[in-house]
Protein backbone atom coordinates (compact mmCIF):
# COMPACT_ATOMS: atom_id res chain seq x y z
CA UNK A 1 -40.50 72.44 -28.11
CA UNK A 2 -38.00 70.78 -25.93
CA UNK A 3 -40.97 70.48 -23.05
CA UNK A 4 -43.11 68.95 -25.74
CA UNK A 5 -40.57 66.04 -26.69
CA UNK A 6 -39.96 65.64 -22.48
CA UNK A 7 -43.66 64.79 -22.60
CA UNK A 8 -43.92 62.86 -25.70
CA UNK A 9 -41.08 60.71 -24.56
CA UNK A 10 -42.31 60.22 -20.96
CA UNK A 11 -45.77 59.25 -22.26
CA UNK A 12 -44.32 56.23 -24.64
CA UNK A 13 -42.14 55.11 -21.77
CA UNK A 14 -45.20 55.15 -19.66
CA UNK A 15 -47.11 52.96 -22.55
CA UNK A 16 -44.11 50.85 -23.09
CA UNK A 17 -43.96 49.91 -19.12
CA UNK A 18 -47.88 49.04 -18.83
CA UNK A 19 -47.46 46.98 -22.09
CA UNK A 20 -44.78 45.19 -19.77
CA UNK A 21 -46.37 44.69 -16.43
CA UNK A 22 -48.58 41.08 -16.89
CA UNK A 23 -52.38 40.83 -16.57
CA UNK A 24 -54.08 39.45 -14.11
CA UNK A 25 -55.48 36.07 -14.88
CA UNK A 26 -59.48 35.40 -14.45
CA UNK A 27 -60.38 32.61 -11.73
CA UNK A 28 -60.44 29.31 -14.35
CA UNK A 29 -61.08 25.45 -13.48
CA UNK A 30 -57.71 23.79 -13.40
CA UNK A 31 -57.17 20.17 -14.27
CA UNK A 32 -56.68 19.40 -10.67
CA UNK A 33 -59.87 20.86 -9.53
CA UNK A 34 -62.16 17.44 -10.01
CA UNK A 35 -65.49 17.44 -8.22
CA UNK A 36 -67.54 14.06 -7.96
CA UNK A 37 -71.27 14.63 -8.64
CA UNK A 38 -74.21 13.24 -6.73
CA UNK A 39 -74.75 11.07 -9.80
CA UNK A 40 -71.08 9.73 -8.91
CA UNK A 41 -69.22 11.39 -12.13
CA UNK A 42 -66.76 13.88 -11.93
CA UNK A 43 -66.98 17.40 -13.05
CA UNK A 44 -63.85 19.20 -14.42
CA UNK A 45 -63.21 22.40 -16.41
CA UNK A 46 -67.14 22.47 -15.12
CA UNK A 47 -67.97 19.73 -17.65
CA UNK A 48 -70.13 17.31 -16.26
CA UNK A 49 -68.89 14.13 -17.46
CA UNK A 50 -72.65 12.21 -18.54
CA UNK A 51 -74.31 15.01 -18.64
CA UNK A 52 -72.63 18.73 -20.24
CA UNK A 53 -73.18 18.25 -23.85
CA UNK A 54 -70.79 19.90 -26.43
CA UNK A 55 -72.60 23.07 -26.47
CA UNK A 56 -72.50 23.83 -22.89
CA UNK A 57 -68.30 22.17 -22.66
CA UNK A 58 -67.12 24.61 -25.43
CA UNK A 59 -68.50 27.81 -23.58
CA UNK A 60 -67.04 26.22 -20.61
CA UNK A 61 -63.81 25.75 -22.23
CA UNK A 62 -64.63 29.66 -24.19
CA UNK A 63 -63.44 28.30 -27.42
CA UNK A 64 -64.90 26.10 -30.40
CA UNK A 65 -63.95 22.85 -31.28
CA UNK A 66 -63.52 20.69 -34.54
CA UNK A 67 -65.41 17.54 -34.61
CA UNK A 68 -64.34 14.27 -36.42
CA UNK A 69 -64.99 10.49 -36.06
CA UNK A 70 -62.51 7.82 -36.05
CA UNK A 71 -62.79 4.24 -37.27
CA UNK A 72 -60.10 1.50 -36.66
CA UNK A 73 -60.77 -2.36 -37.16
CA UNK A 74 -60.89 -3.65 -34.00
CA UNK A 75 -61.44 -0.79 -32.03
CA UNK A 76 -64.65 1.30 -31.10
CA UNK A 77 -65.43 4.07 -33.28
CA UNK A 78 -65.42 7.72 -31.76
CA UNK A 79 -66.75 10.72 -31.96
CA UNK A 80 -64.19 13.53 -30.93
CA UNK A 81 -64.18 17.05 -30.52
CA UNK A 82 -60.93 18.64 -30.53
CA UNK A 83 -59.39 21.95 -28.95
CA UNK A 84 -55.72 22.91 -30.88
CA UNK A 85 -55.05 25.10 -27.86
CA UNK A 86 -56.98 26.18 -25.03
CA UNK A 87 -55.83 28.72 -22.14
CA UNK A 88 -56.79 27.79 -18.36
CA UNK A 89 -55.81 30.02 -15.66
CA UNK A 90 -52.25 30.43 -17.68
CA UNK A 91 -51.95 26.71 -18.56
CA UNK A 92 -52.07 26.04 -22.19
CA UNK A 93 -53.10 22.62 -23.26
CA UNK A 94 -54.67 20.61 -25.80
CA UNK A 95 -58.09 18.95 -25.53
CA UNK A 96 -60.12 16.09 -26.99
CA UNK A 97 -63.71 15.39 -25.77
CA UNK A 98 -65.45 11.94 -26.73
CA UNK A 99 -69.22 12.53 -27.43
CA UNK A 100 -71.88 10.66 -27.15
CA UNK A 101 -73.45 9.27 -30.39
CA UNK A 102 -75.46 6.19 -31.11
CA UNK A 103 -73.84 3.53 -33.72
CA UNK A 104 -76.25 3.61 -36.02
CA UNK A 105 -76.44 7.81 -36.59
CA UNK A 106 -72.32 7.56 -36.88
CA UNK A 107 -72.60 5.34 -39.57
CA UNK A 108 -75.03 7.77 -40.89
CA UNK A 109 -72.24 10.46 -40.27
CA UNK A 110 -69.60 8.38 -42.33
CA UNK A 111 -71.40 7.97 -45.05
CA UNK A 112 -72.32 11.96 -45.48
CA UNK A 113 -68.33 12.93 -44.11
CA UNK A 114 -66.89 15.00 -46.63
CA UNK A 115 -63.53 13.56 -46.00
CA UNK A 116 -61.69 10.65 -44.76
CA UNK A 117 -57.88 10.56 -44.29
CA UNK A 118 -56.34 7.65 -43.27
CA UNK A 119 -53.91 8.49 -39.80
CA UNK A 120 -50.53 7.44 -38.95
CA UNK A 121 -52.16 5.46 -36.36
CA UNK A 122 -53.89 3.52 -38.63
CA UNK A 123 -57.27 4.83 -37.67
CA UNK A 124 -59.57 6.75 -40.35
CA UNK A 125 -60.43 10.35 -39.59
CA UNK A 126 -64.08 11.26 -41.09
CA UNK A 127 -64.29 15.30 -41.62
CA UNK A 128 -67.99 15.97 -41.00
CA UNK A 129 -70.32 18.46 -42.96
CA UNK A 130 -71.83 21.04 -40.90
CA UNK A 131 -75.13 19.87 -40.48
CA UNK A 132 -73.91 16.65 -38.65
CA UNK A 133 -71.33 19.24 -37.26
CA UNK A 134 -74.67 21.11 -36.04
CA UNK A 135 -76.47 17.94 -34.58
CA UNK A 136 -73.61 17.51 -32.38
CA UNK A 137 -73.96 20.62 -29.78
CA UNK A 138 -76.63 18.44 -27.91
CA UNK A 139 -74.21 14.61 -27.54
CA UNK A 140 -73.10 14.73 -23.94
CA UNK A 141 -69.58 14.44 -23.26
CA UNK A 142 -68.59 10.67 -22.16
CA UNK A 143 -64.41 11.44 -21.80
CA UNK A 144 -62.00 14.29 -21.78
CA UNK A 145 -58.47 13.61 -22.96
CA UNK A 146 -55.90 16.78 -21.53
CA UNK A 147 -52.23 17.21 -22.73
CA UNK A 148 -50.50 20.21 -21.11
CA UNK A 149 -48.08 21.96 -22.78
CA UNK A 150 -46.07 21.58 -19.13
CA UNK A 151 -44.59 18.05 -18.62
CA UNK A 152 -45.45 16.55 -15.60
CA UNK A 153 -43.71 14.77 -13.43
CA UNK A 154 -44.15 12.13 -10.44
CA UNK A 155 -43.79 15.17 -7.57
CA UNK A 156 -46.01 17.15 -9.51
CA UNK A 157 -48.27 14.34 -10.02
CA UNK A 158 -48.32 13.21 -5.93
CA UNK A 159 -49.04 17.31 -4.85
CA UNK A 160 -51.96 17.64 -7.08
CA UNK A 161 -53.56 14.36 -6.91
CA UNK A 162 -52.24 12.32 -4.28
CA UNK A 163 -51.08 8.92 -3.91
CA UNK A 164 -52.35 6.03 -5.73
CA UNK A 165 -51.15 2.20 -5.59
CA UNK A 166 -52.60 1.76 -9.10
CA UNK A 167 -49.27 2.43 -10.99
CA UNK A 168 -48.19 0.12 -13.72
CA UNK A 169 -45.95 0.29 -17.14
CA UNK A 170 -47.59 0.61 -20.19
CA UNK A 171 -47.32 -2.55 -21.97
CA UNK A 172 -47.12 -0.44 -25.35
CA UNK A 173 -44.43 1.86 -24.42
CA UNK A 174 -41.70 0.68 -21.28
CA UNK A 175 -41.03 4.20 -20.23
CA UNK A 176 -44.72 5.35 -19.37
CA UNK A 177 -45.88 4.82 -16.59
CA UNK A 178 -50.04 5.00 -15.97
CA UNK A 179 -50.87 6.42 -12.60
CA UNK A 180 -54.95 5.35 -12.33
CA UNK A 181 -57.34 7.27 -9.43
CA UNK A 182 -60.75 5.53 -10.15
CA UNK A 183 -62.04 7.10 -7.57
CA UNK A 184 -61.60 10.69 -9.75
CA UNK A 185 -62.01 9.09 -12.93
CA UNK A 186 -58.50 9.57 -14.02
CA UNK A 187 -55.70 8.40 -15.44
CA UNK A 188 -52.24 9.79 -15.90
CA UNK A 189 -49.50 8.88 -18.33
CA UNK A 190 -46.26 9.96 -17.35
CA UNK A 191 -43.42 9.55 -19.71
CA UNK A 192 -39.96 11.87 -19.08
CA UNK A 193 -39.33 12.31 -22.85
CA UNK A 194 -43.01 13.09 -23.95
CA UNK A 195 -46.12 14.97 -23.12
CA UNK A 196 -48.34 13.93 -20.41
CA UNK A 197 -51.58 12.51 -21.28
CA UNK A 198 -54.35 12.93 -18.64
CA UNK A 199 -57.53 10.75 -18.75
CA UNK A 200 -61.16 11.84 -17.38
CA UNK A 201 -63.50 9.00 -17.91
CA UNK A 202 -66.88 8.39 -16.72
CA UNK A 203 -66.47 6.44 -13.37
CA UNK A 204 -68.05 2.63 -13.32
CA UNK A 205 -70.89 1.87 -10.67
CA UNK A 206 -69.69 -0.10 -8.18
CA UNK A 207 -71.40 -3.28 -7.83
C-alpha cells in the first residue's frame, strides 16, 4: 500500500511539473516582419494589403472576426472587421481590418443593419445581419490597424523598424508622437501613458 501511494504521488508531481514547463510557440508572422510585394504593397501577418480578402486574413490570423460599419459626418464611412484578441508568436494584440466595399452596397448594408449604436466617438456603429456578414469573406483588405497589449516605446520602435525623419506630434493629442515609414506602409503612434497604435496602409504610387 505504502509503494502504491509512492507511485501515485510521484506520478501527480510528474503531471504537475509538465503542466509547468511552457510550450513551445509555432513559427507566426510578427508585426515587424513587413514584406513589400511586386505590386508595391506590403504583406504582414501574410495579408496582402490590396489583395487577401477577409476570408483568406482571418485563417491567416486563425481566428474570426466581427464585422461592422461606421458612419461619421464628415468622415468616410468604413467597413471594419474586428479581432478582440488575437495570439502571434506570444504577442497578444487587438486587430481591426478595413475592407473593401463600394459606397453604394454599404448604404445597402445600413439600411438592412440590424443595429446601430451611436459611439463615444461620435461615429455610428451599424451591426450587420449575416447575409451581408456572408458577402463580406470576398472584400479585400485595404488597412490593418494593430494595438499590442505590450507598450512600445521609441528603442523598441528604432530596433524593429529603424529610423525615420517623419516624426511629428499629433495635433489631437500633445503627448503622441506619429513615427511614419511610407516606404512600409506604416505608421506608429507612440504615447507613454497609452497603447500603441500601429498603422498598415496601402502604400501610394509614386508619381
Amino acid at each position: 500500500m505504502t509503494k502504491f501511494l509512492i507511485g501515485l504521488i510521484l506520478t501527480i508531481v510528474g503531471i504537475a511539473a509538465l503542466t509547468l514547463i511552457p510550450s513551445k510557440q509555432e513559427p507566426a508572422p510578427m508585426p515587424w516582419e513587413i514584406t513589400v510585394m511586386p505590386d508595391g504593397q506590403i504583406s504582414v501577418f501574410n495579408i496582402h494589403l490590396g489583395t487577401s480578402n477577409y476570408h483568406q486574413a482571418q485563417e491567416s490570423l486563425h481566428i474570426h472576426g466581427q464585422t461592422s460599419i461606421f458612419s461619421q459626418q464628415g468622415k468616410k464611412t468604413t467597413v471594419e472587421a474586428f479581432f478582440n484578441s488575437i495570439n502571434m508568436g506570444g504577442l497578444s494584440a487587438k486587430l481591426v481590418l478595413n475592407l473593401v466595399v463600394d459606397a453604394d452596397e454599404i448604404e445597402k448594408m445600413k439600411s438592412r443593419a440590424t443595429e446601430a449604436r451611436l459611439q463615444p466617438s461620435g461615429a455610428h456603429r451599424y451591426q450587420l445581419g449575416n447575409k451581408d456578414n456572408a458577402t463580406l469573406i470576398n472584400a479585400p483588405v485595404s488597412a490593418i490597424t494593430y494595438i499590442p497589449s505590450v507598450r512600445l516605446n521609441e528603442e523598441m520602435v528604432l530596433h524593429r523598424f529603424g529610423f525615420t525623419d517623419l516624426v511629428t506630434q499629433d495635433p489631437e493629442n500633445s503627448n503622441t508622437e506619429i513615427w511614419q515609414y511610407p516606404a512600409l506602409g506604416l505608421i506608429i503612434y507612440l504615447n507613454d501613458s497609452e497603447k500603441t497604435i500601429m498603422q498598415y496602409q496601402l502604400i501610394s504610387p509614386r508619381e
